[in-house]
PDB file of N, CA and C in Angstrom:
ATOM      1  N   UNK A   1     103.787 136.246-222.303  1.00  0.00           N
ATOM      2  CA  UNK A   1     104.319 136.144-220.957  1.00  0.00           C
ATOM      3  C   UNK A   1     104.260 134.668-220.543  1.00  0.00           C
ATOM      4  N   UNK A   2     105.602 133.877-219.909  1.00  0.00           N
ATOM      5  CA  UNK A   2     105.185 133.079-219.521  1.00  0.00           C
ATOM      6  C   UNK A   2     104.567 132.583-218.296  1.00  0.00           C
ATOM      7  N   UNK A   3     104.037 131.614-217.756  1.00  0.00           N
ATOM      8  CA  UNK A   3     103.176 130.882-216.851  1.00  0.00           C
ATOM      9  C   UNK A   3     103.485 131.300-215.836  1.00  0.00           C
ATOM     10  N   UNK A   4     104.677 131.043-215.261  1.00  0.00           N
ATOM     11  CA  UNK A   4     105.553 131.377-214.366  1.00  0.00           C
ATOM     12  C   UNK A   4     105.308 133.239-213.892  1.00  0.00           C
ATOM     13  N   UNK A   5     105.399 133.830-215.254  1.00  0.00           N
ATOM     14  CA  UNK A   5     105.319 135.488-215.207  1.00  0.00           C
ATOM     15  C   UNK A   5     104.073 135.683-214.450  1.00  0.00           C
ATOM     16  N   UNK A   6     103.099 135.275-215.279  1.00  0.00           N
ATOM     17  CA  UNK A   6     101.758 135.355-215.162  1.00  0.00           C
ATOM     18  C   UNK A   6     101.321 135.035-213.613  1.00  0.00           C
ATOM     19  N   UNK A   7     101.732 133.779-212.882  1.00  0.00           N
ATOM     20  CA  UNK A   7     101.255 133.683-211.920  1.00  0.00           C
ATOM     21  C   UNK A   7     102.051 134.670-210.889  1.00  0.00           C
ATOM     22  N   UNK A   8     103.089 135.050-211.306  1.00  0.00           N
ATOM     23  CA  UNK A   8     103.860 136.189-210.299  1.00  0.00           C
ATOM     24  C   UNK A   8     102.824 137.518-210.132  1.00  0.00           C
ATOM     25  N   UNK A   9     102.336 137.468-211.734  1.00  0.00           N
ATOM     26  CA  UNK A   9     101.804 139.222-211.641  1.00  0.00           C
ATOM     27  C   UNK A   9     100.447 138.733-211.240  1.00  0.00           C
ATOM     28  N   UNK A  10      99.645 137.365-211.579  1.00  0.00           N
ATOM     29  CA  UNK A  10      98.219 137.813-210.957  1.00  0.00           C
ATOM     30  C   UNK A  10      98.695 137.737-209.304  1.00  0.00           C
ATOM     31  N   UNK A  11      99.699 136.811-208.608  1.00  0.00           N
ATOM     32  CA  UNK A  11      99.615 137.090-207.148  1.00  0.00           C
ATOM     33  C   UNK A  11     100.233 138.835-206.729  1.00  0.00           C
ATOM     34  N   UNK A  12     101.030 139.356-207.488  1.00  0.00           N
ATOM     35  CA  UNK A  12     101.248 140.366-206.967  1.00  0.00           C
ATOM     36  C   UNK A  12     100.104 141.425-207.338  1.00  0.00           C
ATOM     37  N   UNK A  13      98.756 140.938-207.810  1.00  0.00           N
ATOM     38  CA  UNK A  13      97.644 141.781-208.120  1.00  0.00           C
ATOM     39  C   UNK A  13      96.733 141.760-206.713  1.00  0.00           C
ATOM     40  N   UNK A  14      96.927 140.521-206.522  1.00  0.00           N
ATOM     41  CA  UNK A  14      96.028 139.962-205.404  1.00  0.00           C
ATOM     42  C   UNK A  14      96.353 140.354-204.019  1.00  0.00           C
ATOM     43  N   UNK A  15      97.918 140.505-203.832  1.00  0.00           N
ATOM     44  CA  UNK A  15      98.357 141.141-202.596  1.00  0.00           C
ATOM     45  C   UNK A  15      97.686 142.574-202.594  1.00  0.00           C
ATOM     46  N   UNK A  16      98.876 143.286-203.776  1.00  0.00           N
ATOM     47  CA  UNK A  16      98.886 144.777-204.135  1.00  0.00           C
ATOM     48  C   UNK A  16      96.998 145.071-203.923  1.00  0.00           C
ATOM     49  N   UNK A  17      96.351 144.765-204.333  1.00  0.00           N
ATOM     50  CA  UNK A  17      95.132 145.232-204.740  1.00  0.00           C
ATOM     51  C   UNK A  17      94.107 144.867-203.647  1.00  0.00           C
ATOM     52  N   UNK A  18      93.896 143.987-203.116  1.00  0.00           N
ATOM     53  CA  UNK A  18      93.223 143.136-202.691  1.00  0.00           C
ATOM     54  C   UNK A  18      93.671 142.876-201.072  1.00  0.00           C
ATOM     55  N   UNK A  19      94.797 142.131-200.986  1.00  0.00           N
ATOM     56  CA  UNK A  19      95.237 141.790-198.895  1.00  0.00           C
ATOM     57  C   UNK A  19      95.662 143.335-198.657  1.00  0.00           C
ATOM     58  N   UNK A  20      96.562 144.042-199.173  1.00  0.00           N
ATOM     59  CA  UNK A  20      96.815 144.731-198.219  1.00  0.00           C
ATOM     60  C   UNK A  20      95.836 145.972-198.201  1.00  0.00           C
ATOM     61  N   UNK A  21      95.616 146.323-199.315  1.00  0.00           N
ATOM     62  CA  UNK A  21      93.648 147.214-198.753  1.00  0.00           C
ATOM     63  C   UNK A  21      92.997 146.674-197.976  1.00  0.00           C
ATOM     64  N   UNK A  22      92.502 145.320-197.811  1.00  0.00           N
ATOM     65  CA  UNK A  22      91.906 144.794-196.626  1.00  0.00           C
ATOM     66  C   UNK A  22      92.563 145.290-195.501  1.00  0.00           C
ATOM     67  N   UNK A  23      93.974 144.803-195.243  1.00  0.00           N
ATOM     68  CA  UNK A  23      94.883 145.082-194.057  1.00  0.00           C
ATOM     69  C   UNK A  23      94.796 146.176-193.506  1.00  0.00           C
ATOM     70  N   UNK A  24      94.809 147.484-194.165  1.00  0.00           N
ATOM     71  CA  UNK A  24      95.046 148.677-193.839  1.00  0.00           C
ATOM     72  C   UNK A  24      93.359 148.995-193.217  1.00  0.00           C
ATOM     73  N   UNK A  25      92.367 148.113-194.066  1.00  0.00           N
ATOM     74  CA  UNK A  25      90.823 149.012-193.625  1.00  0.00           C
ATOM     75  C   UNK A  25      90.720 148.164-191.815  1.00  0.00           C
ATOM     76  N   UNK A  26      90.627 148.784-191.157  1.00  0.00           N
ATOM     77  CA  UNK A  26      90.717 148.579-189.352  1.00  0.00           C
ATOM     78  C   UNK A  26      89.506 147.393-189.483  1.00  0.00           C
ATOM     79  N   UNK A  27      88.371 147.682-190.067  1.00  0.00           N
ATOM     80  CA  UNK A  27      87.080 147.513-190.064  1.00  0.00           C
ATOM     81  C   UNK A  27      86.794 145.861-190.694  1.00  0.00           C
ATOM     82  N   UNK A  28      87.429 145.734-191.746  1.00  0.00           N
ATOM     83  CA  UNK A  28      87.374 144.476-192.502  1.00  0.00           C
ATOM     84  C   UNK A  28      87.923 143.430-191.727  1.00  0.00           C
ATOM     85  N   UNK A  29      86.951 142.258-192.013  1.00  0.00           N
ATOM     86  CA  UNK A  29      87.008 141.242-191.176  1.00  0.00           C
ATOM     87  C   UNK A  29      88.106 140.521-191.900  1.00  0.00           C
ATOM     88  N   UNK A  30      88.972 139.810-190.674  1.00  0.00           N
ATOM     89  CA  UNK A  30      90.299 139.130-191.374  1.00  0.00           C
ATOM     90  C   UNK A  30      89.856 137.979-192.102  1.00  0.00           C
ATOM     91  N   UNK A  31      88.811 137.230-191.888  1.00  0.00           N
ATOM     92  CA  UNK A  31      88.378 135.971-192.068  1.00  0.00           C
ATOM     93  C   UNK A  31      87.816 136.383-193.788  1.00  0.00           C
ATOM     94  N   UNK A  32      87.640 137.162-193.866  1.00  0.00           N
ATOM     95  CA  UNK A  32      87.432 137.615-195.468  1.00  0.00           C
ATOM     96  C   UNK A  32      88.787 137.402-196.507  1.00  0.00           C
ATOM     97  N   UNK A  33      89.722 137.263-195.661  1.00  0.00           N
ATOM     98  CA  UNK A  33      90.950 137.778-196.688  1.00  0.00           C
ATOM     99  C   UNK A  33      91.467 135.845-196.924  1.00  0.00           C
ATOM    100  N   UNK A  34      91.142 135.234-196.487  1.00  0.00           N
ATOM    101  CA  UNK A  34      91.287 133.740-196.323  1.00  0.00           C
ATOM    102  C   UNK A  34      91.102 132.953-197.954  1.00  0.00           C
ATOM    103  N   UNK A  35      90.110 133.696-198.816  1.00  0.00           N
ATOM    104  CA  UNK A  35      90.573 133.102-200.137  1.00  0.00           C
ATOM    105  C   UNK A  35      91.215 133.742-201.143  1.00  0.00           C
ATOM    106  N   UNK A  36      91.704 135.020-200.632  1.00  0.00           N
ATOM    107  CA  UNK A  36      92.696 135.779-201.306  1.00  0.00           C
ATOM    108  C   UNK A  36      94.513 135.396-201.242  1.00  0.00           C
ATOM    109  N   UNK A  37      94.213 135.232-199.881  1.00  0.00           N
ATOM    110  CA  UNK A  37      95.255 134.164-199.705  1.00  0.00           C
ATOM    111  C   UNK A  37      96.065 133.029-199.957  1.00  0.00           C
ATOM    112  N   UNK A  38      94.773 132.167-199.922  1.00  0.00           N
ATOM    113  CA  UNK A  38      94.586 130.764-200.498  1.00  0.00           C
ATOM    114  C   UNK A  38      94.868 130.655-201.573  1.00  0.00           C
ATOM    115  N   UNK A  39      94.689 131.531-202.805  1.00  0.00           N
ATOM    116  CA  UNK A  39      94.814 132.112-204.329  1.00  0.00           C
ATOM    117  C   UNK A  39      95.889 132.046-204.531  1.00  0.00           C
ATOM    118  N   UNK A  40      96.929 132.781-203.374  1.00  0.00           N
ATOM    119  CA  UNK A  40      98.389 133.747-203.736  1.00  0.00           C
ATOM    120  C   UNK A  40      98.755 132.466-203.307  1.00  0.00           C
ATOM    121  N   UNK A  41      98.581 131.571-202.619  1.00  0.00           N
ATOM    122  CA  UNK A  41      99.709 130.730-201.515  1.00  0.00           C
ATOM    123  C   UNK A  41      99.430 129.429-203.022  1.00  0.00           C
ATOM    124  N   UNK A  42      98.432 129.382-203.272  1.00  0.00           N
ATOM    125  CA  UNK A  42      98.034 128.376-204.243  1.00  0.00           C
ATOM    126  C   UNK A  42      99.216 128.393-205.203  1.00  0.00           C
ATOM    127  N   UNK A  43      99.173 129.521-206.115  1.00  0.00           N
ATOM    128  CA  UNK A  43     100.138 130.164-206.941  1.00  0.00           C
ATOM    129  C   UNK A  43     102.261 129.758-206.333  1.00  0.00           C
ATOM    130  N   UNK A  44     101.730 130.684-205.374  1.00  0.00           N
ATOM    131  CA  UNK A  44     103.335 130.844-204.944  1.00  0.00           C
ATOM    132  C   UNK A  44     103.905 128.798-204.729  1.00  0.00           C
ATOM    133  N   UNK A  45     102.766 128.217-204.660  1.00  0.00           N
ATOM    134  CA  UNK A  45     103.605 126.881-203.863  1.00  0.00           C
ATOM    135  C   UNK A  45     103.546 125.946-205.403  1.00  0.00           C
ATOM    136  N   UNK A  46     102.633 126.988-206.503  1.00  0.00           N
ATOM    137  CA  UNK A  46     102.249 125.820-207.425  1.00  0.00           C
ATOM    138  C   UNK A  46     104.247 126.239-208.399  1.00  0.00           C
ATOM    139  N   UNK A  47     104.032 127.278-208.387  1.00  0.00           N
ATOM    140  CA  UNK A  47     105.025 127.904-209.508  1.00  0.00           C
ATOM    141  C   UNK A  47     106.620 128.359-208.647  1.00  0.00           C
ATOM    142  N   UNK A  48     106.838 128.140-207.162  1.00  0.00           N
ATOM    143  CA  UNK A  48     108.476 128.236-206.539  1.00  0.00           C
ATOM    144  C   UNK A  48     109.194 127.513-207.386  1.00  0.00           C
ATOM    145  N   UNK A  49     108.569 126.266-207.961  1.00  0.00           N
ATOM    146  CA  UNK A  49     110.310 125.628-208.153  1.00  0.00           C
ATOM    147  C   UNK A  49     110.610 126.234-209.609  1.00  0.00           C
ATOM    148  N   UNK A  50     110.344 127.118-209.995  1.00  0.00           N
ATOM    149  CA  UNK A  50     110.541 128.041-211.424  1.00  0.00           C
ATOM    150  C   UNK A  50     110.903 129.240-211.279  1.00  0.00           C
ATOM    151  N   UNK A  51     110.384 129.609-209.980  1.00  0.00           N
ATOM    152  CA  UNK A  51     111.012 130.774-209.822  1.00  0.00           C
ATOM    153  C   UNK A  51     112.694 131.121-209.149  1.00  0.00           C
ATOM    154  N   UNK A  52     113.706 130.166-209.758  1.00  0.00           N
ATOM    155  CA  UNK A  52     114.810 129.660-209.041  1.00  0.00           C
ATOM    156  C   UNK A  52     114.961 130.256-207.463  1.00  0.00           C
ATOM    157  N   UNK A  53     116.140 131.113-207.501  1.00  0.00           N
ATOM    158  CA  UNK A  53     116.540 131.684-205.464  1.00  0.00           C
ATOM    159  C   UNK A  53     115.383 132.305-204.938  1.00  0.00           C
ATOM    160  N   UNK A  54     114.064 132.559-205.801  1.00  0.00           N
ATOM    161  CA  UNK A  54     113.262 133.675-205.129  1.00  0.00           C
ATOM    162  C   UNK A  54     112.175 132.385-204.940  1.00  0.00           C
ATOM    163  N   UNK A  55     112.009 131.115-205.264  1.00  0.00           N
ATOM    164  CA  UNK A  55     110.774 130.428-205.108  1.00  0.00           C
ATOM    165  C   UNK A  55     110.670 130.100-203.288  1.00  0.00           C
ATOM    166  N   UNK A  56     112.490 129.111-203.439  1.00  0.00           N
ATOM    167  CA  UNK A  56     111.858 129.400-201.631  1.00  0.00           C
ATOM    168  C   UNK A  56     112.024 130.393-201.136  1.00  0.00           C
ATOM    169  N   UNK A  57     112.415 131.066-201.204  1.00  0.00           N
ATOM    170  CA  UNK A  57     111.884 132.334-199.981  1.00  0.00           C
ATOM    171  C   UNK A  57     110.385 133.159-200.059  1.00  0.00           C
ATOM    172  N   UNK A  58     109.850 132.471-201.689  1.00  0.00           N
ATOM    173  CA  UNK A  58     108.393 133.108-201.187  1.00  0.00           C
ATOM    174  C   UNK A  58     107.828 132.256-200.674  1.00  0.00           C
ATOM    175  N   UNK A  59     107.935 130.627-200.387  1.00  0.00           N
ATOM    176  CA  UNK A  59     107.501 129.543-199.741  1.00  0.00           C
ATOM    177  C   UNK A  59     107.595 129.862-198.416  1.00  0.00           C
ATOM    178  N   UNK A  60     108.444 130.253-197.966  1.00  0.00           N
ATOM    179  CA  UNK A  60     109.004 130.551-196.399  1.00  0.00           C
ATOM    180  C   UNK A  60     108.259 131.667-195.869  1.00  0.00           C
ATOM    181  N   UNK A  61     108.531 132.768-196.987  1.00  0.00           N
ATOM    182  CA  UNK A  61     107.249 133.587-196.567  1.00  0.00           C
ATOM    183  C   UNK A  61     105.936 133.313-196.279  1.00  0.00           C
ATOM    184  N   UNK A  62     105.592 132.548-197.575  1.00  0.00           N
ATOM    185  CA  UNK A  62     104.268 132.509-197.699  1.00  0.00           C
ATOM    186  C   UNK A  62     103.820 131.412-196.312  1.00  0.00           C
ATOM    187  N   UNK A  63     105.115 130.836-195.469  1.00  0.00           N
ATOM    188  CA  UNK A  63     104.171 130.209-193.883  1.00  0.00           C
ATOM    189  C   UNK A  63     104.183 131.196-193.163  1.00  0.00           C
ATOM    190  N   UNK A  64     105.262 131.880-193.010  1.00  0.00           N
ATOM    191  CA  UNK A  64     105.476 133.247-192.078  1.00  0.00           C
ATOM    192  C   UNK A  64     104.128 133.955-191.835  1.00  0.00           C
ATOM    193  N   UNK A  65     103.468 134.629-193.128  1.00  0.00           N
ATOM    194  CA  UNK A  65     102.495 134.995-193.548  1.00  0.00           C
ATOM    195  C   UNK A  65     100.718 134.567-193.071  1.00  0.00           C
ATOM    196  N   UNK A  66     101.125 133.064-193.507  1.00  0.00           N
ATOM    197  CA  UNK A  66      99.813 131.890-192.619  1.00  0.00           C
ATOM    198  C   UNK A  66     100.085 131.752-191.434  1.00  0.00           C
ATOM    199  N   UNK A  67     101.259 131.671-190.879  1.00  0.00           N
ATOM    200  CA  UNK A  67     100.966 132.168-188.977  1.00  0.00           C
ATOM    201  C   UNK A  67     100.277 133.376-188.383  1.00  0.00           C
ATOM    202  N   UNK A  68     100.964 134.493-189.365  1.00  0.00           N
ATOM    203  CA  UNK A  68     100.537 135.921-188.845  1.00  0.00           C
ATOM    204  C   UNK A  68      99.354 136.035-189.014  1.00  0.00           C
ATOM    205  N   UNK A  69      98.868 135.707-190.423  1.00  0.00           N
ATOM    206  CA  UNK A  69      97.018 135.954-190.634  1.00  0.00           C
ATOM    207  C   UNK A  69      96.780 134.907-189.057  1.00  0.00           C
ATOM    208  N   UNK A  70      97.037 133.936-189.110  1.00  0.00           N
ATOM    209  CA  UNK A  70      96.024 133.184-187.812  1.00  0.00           C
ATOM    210  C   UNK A  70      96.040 133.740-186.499  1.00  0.00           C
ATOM    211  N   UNK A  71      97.081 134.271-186.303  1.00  0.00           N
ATOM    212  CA  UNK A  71      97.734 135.036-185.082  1.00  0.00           C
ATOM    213  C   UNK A  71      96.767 136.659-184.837  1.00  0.00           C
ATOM    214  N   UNK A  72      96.309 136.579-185.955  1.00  0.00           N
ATOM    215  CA  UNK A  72      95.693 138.003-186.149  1.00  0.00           C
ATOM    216  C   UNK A  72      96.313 139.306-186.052  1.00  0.00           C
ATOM    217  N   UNK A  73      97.449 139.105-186.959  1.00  0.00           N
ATOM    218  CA  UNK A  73      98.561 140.064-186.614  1.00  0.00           C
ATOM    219  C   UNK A  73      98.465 141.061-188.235  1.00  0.00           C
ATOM    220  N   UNK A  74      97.724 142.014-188.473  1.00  0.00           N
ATOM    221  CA  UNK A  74      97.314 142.360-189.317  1.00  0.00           C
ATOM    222  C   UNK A  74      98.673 143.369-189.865  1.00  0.00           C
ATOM    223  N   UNK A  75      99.396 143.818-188.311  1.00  0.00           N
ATOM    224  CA  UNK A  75     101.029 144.906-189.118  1.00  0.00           C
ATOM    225  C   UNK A  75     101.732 143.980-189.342  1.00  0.00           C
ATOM    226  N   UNK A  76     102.114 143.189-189.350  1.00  0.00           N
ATOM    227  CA  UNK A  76     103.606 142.135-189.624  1.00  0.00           C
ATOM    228  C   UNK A  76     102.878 141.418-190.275  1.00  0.00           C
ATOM    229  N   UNK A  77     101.769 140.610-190.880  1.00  0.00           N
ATOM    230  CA  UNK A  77     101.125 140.387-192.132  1.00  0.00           C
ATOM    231  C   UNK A  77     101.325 140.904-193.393  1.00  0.00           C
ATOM    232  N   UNK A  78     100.857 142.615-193.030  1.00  0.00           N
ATOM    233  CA  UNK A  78     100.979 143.828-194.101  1.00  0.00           C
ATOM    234  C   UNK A  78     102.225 143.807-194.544  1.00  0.00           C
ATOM    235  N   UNK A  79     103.456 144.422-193.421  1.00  0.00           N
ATOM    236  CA  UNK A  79     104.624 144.107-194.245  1.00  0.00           C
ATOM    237  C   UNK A  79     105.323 143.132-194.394  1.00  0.00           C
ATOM    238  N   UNK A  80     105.162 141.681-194.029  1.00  0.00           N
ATOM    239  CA  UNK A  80     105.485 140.689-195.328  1.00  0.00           C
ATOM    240  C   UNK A  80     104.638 140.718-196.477  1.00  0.00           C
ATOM    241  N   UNK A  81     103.940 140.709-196.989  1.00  0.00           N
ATOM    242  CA  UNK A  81     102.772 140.488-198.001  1.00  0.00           C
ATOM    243  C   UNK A  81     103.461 142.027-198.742  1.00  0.00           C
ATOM    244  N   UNK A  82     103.977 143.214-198.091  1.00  0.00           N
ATOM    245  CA  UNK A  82     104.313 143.724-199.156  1.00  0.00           C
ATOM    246  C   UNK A  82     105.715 144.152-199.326  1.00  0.00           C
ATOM    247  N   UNK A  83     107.239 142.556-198.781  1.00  0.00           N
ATOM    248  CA  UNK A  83     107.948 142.417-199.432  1.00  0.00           C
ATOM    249  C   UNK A  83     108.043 141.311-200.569  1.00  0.00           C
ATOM    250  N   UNK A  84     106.527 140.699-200.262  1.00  0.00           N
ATOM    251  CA  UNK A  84     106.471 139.555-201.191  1.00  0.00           C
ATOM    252  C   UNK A  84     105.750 139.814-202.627  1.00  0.00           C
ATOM    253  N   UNK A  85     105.391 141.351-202.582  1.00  0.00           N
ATOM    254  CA  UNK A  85     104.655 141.777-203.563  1.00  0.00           C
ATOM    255  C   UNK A  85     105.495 142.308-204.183  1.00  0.00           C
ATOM    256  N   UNK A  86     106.730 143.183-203.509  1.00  0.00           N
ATOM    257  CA  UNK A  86     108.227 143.470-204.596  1.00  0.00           C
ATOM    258  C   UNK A  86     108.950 142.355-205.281  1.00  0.00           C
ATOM    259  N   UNK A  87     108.872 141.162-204.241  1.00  0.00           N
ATOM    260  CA  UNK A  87     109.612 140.389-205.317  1.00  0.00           C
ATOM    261  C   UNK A  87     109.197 139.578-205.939  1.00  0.00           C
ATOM    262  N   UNK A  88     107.454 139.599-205.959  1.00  0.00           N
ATOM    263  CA  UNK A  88     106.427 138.680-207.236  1.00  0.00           C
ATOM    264  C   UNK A  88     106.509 140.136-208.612  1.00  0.00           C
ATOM    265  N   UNK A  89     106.827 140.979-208.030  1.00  0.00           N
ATOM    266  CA  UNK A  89     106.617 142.247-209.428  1.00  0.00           C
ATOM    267  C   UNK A  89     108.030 141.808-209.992  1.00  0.00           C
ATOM    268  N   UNK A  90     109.285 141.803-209.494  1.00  0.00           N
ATOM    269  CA  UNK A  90     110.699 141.598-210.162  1.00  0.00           C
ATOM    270  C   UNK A  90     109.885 140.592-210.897  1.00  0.00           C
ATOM    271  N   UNK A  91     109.991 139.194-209.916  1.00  0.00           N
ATOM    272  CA  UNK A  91     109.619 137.526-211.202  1.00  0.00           C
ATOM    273  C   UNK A  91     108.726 138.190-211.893  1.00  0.00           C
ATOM    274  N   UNK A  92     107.686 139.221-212.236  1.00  0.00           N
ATOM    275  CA  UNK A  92     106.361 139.285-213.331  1.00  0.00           C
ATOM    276  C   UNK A  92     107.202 139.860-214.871  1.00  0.00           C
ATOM    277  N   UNK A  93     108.271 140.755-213.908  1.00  0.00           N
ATOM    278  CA  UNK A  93     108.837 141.452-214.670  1.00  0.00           C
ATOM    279  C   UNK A  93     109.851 141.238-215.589  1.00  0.00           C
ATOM    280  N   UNK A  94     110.079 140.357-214.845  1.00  0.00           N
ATOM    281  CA  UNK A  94     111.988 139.823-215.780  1.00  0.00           C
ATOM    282  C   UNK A  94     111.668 138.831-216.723  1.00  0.00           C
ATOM    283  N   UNK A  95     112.073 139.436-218.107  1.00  0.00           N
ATOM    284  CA  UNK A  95     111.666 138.729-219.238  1.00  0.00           C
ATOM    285  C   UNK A  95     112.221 137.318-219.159  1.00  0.00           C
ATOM    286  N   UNK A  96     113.454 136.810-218.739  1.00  0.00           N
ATOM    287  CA  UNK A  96     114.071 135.480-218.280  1.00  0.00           C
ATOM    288  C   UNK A  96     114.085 135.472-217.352  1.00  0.00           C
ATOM    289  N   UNK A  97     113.364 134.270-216.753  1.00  0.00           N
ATOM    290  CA  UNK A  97     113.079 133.588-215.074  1.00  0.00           C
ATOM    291  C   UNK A  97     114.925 132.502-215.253  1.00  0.00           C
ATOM    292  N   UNK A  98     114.812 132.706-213.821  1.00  0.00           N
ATOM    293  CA  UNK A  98     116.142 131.842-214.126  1.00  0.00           C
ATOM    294  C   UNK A  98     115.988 130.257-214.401  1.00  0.00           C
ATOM    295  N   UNK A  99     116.703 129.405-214.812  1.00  0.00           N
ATOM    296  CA  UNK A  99     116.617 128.148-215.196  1.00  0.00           C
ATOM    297  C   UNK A  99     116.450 127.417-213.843  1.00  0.00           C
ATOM    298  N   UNK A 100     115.780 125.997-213.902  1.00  0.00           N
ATOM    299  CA  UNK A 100     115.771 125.414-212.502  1.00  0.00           C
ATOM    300  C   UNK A 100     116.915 124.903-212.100  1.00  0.00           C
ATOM    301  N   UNK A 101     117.712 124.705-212.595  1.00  0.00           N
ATOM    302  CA  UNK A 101     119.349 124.100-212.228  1.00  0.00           C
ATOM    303  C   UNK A 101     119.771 125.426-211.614  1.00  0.00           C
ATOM    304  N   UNK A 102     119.325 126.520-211.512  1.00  0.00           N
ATOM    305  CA  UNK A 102     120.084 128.049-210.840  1.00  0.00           C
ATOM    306  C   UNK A 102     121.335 128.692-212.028  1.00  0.00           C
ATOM    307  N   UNK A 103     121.626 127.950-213.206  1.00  0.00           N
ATOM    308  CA  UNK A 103     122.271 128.682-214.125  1.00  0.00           C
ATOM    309  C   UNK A 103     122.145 129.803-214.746  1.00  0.00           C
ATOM    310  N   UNK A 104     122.591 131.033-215.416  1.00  0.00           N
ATOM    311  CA  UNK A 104     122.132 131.926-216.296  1.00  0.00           C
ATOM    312  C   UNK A 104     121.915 131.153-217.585  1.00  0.00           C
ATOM    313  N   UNK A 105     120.685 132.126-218.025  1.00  0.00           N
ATOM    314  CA  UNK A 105     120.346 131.088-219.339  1.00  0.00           C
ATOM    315  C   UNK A 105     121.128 131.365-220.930  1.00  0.00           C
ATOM    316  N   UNK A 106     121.968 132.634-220.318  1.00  0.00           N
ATOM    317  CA  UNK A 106     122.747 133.197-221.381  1.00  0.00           C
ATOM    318  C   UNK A 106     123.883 132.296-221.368  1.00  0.00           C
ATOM    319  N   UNK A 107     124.484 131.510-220.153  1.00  0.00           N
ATOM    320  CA  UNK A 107     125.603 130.701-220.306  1.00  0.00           C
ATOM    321  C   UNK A 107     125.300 129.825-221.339  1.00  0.00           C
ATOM    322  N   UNK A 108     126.620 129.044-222.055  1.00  0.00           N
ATOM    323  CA  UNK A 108     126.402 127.982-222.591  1.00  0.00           C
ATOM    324  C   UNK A 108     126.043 126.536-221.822  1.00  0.00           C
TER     325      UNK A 108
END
């Protein structure tokens, strides 16, 4: 798998598994979820420009996201974090990431 794959599927482990179980438990302190975050946002800002049309929009998300956690907005957190977890599973998934020029890599 490449690098690129890899960091798609450990952040979509970290959402899937990890923020939004926090999110959903009423009880869990938000200030806990701050290096789970930090992890995914680390990832998403290290590896966008590889992930061609989908890098910025998880960049864009991923501020959307750092307002709402600060805002303490734990429902509109939840569901960004889990449209950003559908489309870190597509990038984990798709055996060819697209090229950084935005070409298919099947073209000549």
């Amino acid at each position: 798998m490449a690098p690129a794959q890899c960091a798609a599927w450990d952040s979509y482990l970290d959402v899937t598994h990890r923020l939004l179980p926090a999110l959903r438990d009423v009880q869990a302190d938000l200030g806990a979820l701050n290096p789970q975050l930090g992890a995914v946002a680390g990832r998403i800002l290290r590896y966008a420009p590889l992930w061609g049309e989908h890098g910025p929009m998880l960049v864009a998300a991923l501020h959307s996201a750092t307002r709402q956690y600060r805002a303490g907005d734990r429902g509109e957190l939840a569901d960004l974090l889990w449209v950003m977890a559908n489309r870190l599973y597509l990038l984990s998934a798709t055996p060819r990431l697209p090229r950084r020029d935005g070409r298919d890599r099947s073209a000549p």
